[in-house]
PDB file of N, CA and C in Angstrom:
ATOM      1  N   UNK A   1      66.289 133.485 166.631  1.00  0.00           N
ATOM      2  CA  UNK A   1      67.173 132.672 167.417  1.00  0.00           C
ATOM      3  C   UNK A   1      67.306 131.311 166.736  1.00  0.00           C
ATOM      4  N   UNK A   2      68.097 130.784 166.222  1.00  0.00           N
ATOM      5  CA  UNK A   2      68.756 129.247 166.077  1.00  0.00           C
ATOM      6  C   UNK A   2      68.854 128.418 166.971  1.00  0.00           C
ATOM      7  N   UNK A   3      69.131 127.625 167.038  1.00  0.00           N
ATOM      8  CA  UNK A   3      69.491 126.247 167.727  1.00  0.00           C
ATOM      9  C   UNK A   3      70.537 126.061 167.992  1.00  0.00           C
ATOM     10  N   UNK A   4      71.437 126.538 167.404  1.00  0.00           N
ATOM     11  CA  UNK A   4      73.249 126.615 168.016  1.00  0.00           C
ATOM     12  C   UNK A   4      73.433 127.174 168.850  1.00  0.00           C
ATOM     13  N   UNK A   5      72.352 128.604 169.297  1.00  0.00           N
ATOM     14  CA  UNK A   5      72.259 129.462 170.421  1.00  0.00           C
ATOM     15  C   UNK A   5      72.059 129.171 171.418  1.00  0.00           C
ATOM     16  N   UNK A   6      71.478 127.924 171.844  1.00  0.00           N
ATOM     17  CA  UNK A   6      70.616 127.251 172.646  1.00  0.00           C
ATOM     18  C   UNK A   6      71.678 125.886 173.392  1.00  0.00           C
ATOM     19  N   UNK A   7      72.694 125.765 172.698  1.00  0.00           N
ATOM     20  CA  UNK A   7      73.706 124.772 172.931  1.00  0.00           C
ATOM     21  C   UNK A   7      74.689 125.174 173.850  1.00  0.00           C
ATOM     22  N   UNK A   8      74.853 124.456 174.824  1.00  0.00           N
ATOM     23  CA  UNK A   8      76.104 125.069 176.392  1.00  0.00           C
ATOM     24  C   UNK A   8      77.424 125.222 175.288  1.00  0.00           C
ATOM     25  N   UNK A   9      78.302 125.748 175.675  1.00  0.00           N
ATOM     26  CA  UNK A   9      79.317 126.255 175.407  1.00  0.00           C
ATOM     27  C   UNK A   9      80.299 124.464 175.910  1.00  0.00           C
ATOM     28  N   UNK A  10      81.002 124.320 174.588  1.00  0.00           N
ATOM     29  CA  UNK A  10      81.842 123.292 174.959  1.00  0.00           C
ATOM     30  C   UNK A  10      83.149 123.518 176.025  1.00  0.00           C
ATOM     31  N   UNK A  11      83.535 122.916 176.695  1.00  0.00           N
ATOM     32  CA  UNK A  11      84.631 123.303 177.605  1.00  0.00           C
ATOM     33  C   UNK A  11      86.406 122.746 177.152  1.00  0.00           C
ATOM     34  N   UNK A  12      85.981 121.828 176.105  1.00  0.00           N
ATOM     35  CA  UNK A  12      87.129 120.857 176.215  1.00  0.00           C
ATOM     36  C   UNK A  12      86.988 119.554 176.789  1.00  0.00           C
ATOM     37  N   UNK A  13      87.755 118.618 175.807  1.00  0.00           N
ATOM     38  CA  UNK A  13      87.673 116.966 176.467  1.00  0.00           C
ATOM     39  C   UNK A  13      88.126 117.108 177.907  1.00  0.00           C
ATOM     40  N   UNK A  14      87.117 115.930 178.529  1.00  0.00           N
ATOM     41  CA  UNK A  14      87.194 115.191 179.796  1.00  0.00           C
ATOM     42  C   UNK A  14      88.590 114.305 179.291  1.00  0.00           C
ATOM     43  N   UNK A  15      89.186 113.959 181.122  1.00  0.00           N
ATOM     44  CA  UNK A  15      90.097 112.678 181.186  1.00  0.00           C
ATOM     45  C   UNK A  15      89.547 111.566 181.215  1.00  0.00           C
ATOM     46  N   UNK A  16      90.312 110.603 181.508  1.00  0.00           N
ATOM     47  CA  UNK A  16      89.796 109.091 181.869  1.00  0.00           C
ATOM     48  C   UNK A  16      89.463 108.968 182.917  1.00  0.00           C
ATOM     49  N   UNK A  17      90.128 109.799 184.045  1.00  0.00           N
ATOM     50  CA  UNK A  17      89.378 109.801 185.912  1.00  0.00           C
ATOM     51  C   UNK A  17      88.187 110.595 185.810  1.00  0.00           C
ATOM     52  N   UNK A  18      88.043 111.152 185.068  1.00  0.00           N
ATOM     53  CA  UNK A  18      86.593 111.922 184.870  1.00  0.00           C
ATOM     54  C   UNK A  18      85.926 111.108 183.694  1.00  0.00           C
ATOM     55  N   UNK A  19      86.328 110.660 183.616  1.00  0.00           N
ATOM     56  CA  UNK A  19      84.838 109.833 182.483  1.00  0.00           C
ATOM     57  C   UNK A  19      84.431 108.725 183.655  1.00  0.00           C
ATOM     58  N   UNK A  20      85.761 107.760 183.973  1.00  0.00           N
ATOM     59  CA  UNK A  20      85.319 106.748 184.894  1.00  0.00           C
ATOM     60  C   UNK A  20      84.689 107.338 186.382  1.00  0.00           C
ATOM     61  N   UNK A  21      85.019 108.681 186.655  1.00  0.00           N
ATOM     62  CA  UNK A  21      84.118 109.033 187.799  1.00  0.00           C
ATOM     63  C   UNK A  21      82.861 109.267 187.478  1.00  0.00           C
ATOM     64  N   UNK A  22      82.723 110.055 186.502  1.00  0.00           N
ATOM     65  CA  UNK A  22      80.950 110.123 185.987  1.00  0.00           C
ATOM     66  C   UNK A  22      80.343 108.469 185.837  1.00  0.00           C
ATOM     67  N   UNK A  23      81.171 107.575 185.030  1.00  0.00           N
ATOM     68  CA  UNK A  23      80.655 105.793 184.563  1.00  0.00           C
ATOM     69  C   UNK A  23      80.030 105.928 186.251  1.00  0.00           C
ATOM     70  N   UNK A  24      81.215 105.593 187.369  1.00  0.00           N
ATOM     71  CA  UNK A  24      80.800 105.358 188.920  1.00  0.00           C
ATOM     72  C   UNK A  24      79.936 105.789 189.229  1.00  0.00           C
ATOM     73  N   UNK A  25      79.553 106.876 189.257  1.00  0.00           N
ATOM     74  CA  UNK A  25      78.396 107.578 189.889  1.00  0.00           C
ATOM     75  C   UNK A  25      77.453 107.394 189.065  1.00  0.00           C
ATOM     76  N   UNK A  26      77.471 107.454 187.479  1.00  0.00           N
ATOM     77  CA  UNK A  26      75.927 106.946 187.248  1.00  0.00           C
ATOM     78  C   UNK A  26      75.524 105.946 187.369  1.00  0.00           C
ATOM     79  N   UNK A  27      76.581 104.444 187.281  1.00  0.00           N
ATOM     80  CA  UNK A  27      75.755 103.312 188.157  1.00  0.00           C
ATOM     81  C   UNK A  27      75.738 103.265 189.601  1.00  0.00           C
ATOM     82  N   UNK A  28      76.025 103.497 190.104  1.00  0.00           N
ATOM     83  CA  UNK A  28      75.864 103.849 192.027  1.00  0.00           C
ATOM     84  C   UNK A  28      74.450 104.821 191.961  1.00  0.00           C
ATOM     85  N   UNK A  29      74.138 105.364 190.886  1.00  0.00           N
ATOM     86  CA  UNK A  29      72.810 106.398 191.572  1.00  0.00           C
ATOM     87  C   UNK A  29      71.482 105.503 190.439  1.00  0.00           C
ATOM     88  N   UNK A  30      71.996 104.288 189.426  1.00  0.00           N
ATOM     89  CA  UNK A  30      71.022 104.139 189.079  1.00  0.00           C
ATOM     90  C   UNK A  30      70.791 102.454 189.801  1.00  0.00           C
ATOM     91  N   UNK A  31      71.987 102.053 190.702  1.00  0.00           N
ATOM     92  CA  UNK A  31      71.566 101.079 191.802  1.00  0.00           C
ATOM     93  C   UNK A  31      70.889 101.495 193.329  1.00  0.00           C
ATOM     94  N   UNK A  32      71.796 102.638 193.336  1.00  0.00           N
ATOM     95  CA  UNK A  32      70.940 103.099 194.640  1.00  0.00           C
ATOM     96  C   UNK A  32      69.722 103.362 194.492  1.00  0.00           C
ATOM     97  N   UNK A  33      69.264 104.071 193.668  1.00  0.00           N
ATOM     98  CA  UNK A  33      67.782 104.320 193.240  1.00  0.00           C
ATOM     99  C   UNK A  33      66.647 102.912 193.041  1.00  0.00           C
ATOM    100  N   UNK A  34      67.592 101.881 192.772  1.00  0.00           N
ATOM    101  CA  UNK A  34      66.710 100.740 192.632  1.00  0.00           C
ATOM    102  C   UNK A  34      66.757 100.343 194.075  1.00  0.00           C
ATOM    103  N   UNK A  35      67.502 100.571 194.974  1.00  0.00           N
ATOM    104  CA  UNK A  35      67.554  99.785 195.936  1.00  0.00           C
ATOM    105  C   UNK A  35      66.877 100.379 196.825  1.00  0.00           C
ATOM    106  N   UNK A  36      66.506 101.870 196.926  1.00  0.00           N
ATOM    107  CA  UNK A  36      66.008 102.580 197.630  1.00  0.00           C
ATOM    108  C   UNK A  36      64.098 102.330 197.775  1.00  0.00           C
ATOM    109  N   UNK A  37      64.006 101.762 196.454  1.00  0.00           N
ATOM    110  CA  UNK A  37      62.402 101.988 196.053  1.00  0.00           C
ATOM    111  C   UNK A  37      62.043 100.446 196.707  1.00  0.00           C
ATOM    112  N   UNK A  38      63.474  99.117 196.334  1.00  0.00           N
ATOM    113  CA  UNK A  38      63.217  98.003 196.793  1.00  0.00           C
ATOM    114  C   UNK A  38      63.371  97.813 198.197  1.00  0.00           C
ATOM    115  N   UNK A  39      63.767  98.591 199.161  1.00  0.00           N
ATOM    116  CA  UNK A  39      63.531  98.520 200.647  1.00  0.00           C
ATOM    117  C   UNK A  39      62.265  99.411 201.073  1.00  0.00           C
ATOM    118  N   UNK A  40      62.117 100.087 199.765  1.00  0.00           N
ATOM    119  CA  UNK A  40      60.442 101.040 200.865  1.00  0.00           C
ATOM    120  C   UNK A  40      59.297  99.887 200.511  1.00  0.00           C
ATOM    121  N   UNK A  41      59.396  98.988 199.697  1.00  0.00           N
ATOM    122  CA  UNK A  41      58.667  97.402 198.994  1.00  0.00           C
ATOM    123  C   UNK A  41      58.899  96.917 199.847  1.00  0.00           C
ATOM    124  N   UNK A  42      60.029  96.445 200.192  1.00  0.00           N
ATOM    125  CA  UNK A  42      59.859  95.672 201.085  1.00  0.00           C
ATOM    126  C   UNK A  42      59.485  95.751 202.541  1.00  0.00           C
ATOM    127  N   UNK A  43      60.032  96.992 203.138  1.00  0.00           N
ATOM    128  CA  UNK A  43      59.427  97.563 203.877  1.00  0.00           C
ATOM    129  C   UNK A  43      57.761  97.883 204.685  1.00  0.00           C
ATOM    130  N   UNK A  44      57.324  98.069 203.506  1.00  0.00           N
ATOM    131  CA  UNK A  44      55.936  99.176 203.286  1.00  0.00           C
ATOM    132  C   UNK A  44      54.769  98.463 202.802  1.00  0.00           C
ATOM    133  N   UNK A  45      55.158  97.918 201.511  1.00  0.00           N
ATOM    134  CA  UNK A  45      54.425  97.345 200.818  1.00  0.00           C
ATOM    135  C   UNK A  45      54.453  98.466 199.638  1.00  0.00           C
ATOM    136  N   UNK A  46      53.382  98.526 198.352  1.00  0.00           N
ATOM    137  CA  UNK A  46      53.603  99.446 197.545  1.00  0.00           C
ATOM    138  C   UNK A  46      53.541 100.600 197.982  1.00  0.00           C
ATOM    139  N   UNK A  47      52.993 101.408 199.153  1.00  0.00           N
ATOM    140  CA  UNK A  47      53.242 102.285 199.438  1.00  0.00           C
ATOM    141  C   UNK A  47      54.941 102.430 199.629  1.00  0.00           C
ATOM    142  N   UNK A  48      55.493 101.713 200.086  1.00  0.00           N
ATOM    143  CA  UNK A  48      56.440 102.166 200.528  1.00  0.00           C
ATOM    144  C   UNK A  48      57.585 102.420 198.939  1.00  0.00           C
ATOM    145  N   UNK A  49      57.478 101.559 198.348  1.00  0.00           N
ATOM    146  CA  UNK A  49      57.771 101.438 196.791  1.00  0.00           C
ATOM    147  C   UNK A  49      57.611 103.066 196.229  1.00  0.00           C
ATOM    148  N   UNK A  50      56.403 103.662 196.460  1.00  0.00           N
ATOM    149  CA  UNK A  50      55.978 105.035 196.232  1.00  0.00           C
ATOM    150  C   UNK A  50      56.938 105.841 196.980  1.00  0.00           C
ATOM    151  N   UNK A  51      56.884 106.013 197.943  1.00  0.00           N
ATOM    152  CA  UNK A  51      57.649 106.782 198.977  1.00  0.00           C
ATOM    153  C   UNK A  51      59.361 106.425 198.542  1.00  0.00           C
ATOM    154  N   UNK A  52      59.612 105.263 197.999  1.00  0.00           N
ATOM    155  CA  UNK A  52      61.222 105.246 197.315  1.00  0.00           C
ATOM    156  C   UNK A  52      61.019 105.854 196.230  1.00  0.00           C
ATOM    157  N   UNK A  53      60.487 105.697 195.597  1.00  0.00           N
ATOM    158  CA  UNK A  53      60.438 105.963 194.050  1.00  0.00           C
ATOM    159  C   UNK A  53      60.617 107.728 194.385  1.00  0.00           C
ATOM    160  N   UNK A  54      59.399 108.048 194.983  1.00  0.00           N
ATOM    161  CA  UNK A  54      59.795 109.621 195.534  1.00  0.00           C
ATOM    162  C   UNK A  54      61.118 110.312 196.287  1.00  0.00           C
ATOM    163  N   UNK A  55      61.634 109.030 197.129  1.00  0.00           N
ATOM    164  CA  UNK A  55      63.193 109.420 197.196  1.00  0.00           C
ATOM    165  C   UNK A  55      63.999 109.777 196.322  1.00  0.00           C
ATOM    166  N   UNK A  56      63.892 108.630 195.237  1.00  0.00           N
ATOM    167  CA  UNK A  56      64.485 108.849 194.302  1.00  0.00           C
ATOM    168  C   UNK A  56      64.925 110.304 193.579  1.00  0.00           C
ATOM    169  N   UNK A  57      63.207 110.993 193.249  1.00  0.00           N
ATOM    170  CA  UNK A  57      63.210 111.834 192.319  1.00  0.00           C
ATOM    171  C   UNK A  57      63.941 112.960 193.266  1.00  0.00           C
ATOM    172  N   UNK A  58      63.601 112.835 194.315  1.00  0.00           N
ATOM    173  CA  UNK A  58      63.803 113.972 195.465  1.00  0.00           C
ATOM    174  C   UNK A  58      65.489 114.263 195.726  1.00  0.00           C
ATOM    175  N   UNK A  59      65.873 112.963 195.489  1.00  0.00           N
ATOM    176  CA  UNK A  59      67.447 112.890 195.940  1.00  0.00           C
ATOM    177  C   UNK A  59      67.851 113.654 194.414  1.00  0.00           C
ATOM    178  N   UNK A  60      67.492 112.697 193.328  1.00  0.00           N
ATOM    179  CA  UNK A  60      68.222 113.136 191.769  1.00  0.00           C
ATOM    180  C   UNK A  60      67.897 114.998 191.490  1.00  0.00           C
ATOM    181  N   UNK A  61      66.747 115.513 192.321  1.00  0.00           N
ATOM    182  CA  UNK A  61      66.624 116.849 191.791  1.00  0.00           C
ATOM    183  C   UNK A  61      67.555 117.882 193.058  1.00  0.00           C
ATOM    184  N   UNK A  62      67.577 117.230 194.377  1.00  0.00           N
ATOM    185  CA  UNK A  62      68.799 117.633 195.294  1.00  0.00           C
ATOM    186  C   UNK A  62      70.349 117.493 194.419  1.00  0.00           C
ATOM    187  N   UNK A  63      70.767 116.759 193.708  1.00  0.00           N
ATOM    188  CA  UNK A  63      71.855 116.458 193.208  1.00  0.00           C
ATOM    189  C   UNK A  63      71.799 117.868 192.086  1.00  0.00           C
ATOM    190  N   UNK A  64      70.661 117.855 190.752  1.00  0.00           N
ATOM    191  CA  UNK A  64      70.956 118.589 189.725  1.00  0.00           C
ATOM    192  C   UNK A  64      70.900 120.005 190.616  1.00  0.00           C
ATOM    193  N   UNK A  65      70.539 120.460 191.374  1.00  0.00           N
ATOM    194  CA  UNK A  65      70.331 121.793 192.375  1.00  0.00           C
ATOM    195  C   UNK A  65      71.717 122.234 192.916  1.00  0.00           C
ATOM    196  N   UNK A  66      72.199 121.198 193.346  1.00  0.00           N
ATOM    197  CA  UNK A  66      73.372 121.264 193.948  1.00  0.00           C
ATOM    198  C   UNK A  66      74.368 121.622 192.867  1.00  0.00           C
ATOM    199  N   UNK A  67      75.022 120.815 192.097  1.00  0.00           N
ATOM    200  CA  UNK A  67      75.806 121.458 190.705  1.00  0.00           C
ATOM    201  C   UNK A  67      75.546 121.418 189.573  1.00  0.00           C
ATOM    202  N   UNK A  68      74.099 121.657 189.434  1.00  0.00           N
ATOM    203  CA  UNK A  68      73.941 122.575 187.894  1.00  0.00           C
ATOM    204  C   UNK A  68      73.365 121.293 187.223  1.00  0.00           C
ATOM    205  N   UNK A  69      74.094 120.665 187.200  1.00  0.00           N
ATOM    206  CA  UNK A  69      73.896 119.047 186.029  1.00  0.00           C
ATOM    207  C   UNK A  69      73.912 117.791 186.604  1.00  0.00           C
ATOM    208  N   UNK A  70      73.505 116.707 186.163  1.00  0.00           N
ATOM    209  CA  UNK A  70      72.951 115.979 186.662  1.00  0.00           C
ATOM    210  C   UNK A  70      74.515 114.536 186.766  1.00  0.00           C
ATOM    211  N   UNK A  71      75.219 114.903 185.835  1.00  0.00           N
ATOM    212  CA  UNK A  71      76.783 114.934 185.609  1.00  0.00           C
ATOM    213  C   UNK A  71      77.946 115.523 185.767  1.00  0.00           C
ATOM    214  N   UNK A  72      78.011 116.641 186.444  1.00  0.00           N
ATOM    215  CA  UNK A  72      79.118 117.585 185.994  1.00  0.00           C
ATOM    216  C   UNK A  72      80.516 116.937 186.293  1.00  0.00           C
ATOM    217  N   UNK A  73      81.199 117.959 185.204  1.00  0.00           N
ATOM    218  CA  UNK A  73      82.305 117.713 184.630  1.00  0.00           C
ATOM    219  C   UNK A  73      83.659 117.265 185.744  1.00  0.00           C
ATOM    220  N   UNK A  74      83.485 118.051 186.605  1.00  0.00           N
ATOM    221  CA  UNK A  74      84.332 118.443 188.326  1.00  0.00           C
ATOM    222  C   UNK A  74      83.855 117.036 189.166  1.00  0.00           C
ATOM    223  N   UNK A  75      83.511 115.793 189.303  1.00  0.00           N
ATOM    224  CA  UNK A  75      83.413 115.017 190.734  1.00  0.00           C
ATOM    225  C   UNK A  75      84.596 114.598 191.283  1.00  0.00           C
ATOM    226  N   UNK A  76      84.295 114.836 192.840  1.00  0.00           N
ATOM    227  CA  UNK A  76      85.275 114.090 193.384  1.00  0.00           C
ATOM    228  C   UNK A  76      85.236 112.653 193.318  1.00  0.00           C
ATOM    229  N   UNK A  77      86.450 112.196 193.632  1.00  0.00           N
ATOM    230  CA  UNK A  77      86.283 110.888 194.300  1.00  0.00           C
ATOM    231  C   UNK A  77      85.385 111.056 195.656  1.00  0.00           C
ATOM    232  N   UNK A  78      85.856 111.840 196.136  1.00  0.00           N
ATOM    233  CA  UNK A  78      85.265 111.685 197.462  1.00  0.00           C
ATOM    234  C   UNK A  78      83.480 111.330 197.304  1.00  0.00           C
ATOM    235  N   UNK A  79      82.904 112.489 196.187  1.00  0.00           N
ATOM    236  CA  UNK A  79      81.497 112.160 196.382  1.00  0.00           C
ATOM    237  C   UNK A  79      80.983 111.367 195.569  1.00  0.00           C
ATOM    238  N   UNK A  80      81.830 110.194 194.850  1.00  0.00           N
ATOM    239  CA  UNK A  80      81.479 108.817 194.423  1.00  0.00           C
ATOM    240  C   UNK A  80      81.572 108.264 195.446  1.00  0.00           C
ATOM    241  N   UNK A  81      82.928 107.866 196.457  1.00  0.00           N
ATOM    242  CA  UNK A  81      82.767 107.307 197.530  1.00  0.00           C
ATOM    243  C   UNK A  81      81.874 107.378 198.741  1.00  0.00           C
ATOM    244  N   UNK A  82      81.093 108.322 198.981  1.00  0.00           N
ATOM    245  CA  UNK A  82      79.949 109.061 199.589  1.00  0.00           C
ATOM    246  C   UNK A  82      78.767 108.268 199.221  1.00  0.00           C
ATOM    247  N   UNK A  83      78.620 108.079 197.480  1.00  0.00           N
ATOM    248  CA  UNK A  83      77.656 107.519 197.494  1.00  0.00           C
ATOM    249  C   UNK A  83      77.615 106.218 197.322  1.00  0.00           C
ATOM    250  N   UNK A  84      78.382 105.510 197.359  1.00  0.00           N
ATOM    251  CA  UNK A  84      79.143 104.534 197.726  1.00  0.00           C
ATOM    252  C   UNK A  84      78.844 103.864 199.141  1.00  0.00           C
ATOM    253  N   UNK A  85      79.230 104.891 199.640  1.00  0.00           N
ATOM    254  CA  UNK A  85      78.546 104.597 201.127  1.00  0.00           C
ATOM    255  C   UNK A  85      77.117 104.595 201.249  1.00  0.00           C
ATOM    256  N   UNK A  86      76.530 105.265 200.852  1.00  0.00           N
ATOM    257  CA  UNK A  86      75.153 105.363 200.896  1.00  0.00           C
ATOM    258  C   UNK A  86      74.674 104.154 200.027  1.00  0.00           C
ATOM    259  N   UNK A  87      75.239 103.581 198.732  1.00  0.00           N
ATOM    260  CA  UNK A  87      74.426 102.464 198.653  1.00  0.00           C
ATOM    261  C   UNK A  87      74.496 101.763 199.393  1.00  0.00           C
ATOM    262  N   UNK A  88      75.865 100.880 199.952  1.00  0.00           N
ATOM    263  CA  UNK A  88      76.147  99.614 200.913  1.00  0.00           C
ATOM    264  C   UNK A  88      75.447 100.136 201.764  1.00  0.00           C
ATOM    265  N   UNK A  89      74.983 101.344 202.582  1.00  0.00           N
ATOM    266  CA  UNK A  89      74.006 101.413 204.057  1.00  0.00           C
ATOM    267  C   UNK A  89      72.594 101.251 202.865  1.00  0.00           C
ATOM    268  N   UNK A  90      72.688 101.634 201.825  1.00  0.00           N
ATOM    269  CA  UNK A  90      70.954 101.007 201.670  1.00  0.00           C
ATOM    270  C   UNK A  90      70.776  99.680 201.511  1.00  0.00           C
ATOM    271  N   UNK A  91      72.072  98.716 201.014  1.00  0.00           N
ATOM    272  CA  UNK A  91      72.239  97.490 200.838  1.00  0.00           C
ATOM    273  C   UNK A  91      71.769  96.745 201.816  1.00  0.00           C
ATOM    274  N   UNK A  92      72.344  97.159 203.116  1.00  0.00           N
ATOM    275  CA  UNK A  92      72.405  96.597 204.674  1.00  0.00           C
ATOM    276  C   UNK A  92      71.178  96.762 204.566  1.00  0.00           C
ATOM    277  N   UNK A  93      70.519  98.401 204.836  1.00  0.00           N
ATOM    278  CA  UNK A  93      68.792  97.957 205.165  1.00  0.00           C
ATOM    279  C   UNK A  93      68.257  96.870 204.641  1.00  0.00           C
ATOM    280  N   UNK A  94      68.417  97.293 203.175  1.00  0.00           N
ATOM    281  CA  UNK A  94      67.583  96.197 202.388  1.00  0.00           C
ATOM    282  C   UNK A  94      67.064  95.079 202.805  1.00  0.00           C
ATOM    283  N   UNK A  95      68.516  94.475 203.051  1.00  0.00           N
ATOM    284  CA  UNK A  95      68.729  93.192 203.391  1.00  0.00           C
ATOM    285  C   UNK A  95      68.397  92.912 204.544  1.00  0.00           C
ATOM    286  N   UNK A  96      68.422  93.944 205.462  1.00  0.00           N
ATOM    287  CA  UNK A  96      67.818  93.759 207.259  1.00  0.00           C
ATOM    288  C   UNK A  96      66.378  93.463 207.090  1.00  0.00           C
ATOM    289  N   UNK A  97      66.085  94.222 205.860  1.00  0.00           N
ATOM    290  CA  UNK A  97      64.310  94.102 206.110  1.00  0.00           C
ATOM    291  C   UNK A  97      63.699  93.321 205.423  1.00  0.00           C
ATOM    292  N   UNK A  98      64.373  92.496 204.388  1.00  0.00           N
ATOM    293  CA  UNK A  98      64.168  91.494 204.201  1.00  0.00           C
ATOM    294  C   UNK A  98      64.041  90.425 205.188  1.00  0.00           C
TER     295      UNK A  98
END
């Protein structure tokens, strides 16, 4: 077996609404993720920091489960805006529990 064997099958170039939807969602999941670990801190204390940090991994391996990759090629708008929502409600906590 080679190493070329081992390589996904190319599909064809992405657009520009699909590149900039993947850009969106990977900073929305690598702010939410910070923000998630910084309200269980603030929250909790380092435990609670632990218990985000474990959100984290828990949410990112719910995501690759769900479609395959941790990127895929297909997002909606809708489920950028979703998480979108979900940062600004982690924003609000944050900031409440501050």
């Amino acid at each position: 077996m080679t190493h070329s064997q081992n390589l996904p099958a190319t599909t064809g170039p992405t657009t520009v609404s699909q590149d900039l939807l993947a850009a969106g969602m990977g900073a929305l999941m690598v702010l939410g993720g910070g923000l998630l670990v910084l309200f269980g801190w603030a929250w909790l204390g380092f435990f609670g920091g632990l218990l985000g940090a474990g959100g984290v991994f828990a949410a990112g391996a719910w995501w690759r489960n769900k479609h395959g990759v941790l990127f895929p090629k297909n997002l909606t708008g809708g489920a950028v805006g979703g998480a979108a929502a979900l940062v600004a409600l982690l924003t609000l906590f944050f900031f409440m529990a501050v």
